[in-house]
Protein backbone atom coordinates (compact mmCIF):
# COMPACT_ATOMS: atom_id res chain seq x y z
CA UNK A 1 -53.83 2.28 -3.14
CA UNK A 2 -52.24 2.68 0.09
CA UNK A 3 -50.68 -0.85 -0.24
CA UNK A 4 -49.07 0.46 -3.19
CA UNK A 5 -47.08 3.42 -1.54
CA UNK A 6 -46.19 1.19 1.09
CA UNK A 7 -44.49 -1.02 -1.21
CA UNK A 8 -42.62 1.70 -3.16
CA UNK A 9 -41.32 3.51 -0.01
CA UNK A 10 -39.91 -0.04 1.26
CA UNK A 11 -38.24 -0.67 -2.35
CA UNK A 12 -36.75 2.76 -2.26
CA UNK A 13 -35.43 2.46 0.69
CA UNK A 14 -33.74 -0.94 0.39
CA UNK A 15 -32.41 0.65 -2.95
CA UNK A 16 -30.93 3.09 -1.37
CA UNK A 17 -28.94 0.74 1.70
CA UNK A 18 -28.43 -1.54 -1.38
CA UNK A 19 -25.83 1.55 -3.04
CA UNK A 20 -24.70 3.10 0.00
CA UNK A 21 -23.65 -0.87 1.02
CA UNK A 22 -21.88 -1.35 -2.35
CA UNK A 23 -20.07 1.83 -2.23
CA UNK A 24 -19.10 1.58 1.54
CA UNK A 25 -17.96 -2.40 0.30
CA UNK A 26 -16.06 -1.00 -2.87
CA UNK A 27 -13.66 1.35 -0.76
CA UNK A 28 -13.29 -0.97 1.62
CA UNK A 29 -11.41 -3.21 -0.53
CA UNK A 30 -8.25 -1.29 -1.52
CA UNK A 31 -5.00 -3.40 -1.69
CA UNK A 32 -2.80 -0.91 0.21
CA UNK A 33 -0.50 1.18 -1.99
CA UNK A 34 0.97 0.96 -5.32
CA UNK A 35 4.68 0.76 -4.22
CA UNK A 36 6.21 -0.11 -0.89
CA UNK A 37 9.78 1.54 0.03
CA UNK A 38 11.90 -0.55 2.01
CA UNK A 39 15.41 0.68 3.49
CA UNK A 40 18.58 -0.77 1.81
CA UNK A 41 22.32 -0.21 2.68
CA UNK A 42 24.47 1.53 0.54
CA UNK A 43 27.34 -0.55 1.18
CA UNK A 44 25.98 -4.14 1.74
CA UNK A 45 22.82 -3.92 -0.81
CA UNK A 46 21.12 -5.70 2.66
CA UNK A 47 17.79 -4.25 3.31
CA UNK A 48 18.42 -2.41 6.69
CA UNK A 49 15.79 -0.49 9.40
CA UNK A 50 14.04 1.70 7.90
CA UNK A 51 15.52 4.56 10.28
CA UNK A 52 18.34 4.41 8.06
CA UNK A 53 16.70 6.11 5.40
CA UNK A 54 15.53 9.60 5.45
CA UNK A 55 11.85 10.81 5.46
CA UNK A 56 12.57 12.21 2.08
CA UNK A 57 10.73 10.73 -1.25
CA UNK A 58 14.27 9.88 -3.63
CA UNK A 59 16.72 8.68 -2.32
CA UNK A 60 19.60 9.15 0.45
CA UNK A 61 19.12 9.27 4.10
CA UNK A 62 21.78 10.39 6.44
CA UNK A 63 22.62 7.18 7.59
CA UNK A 64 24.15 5.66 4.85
CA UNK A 65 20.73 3.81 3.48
CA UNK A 66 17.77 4.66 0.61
CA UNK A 67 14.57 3.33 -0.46
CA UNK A 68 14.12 1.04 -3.15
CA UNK A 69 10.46 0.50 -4.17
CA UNK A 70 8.47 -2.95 -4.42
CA UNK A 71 5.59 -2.87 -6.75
CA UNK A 72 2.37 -4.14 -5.22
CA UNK A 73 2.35 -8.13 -5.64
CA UNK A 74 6.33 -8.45 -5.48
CA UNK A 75 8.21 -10.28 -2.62
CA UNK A 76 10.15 -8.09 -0.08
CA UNK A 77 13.22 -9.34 1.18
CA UNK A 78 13.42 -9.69 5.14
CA UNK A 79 15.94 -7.02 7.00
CA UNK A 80 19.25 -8.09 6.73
CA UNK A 81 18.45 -9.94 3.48
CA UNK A 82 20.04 -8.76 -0.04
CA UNK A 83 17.52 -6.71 -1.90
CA UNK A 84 17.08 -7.93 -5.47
CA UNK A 85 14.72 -6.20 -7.67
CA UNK A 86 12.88 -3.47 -6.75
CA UNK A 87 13.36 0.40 -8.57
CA UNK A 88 15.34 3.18 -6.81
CA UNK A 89 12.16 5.51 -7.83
CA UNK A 90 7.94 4.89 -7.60
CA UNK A 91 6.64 5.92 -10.83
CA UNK A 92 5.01 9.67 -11.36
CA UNK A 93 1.51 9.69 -9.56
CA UNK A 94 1.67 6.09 -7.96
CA UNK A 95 0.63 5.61 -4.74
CA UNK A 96 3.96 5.14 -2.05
CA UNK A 97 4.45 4.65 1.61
CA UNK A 98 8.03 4.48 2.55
CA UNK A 99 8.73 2.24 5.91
CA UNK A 100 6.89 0.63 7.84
CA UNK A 101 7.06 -3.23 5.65
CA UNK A 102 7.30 -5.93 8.32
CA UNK A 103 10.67 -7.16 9.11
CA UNK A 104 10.36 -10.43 8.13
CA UNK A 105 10.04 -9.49 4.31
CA UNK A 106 6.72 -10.74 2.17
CA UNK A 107 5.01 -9.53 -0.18
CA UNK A 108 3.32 -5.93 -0.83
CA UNK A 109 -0.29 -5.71 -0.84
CA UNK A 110 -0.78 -9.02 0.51
């Protein structure tokens, strides 16, 4: 009989690490955001710094530049690079970081 609550307590337990393992792996896997927002020119359509775009979720910064979004899994251009593609807004509830996109371009979430 005591072998028997032995062996229960040690399956418990290794059920237990078992789903705090699994959860701990699951959040551990997240891709980054949804969009990335990268700083383009007004004039030139070049992706630019991204101190050249303000803090500010839409659109214009003060120094002549805004954000255009990349979906996660599309190529980012390098600074000084035209920007093609992209969306001048992140849709409603997506998940967005503005800046911070190496300068040699690639590709978001990856």
């Amino acid at each position: 009989m005591t072998r028997d609550i032995g062996r229960r307590r040690r399956s418990a337990s290794v059920s237990i690490c078992l789903v705090a393992l699994t959860a701990a792996a699951m959040t551990g896997c997240s891709s980054g955001p949804d969009y990335q927002g990268v700083c383009q020119d007004d004039h030139t359509s070049t992706r630019v710094d991204d101190e050249h775009c303000g803090s500010g979720g839409g659109g214009s910064g003060g120094s002549g530049g805004h954000w255009v979004y990349y979906r996660n899994g599309e190529r980012v251009p390098a600074v000084g690079e035209k920007l093609s593609g992209g969306s001048l807004t992140a849709p409603h509830g997506a998940s967005v970081e503005r800046g911070g996109f190496g300068r040699g371009g690639g590709t978001v979430g990856g």
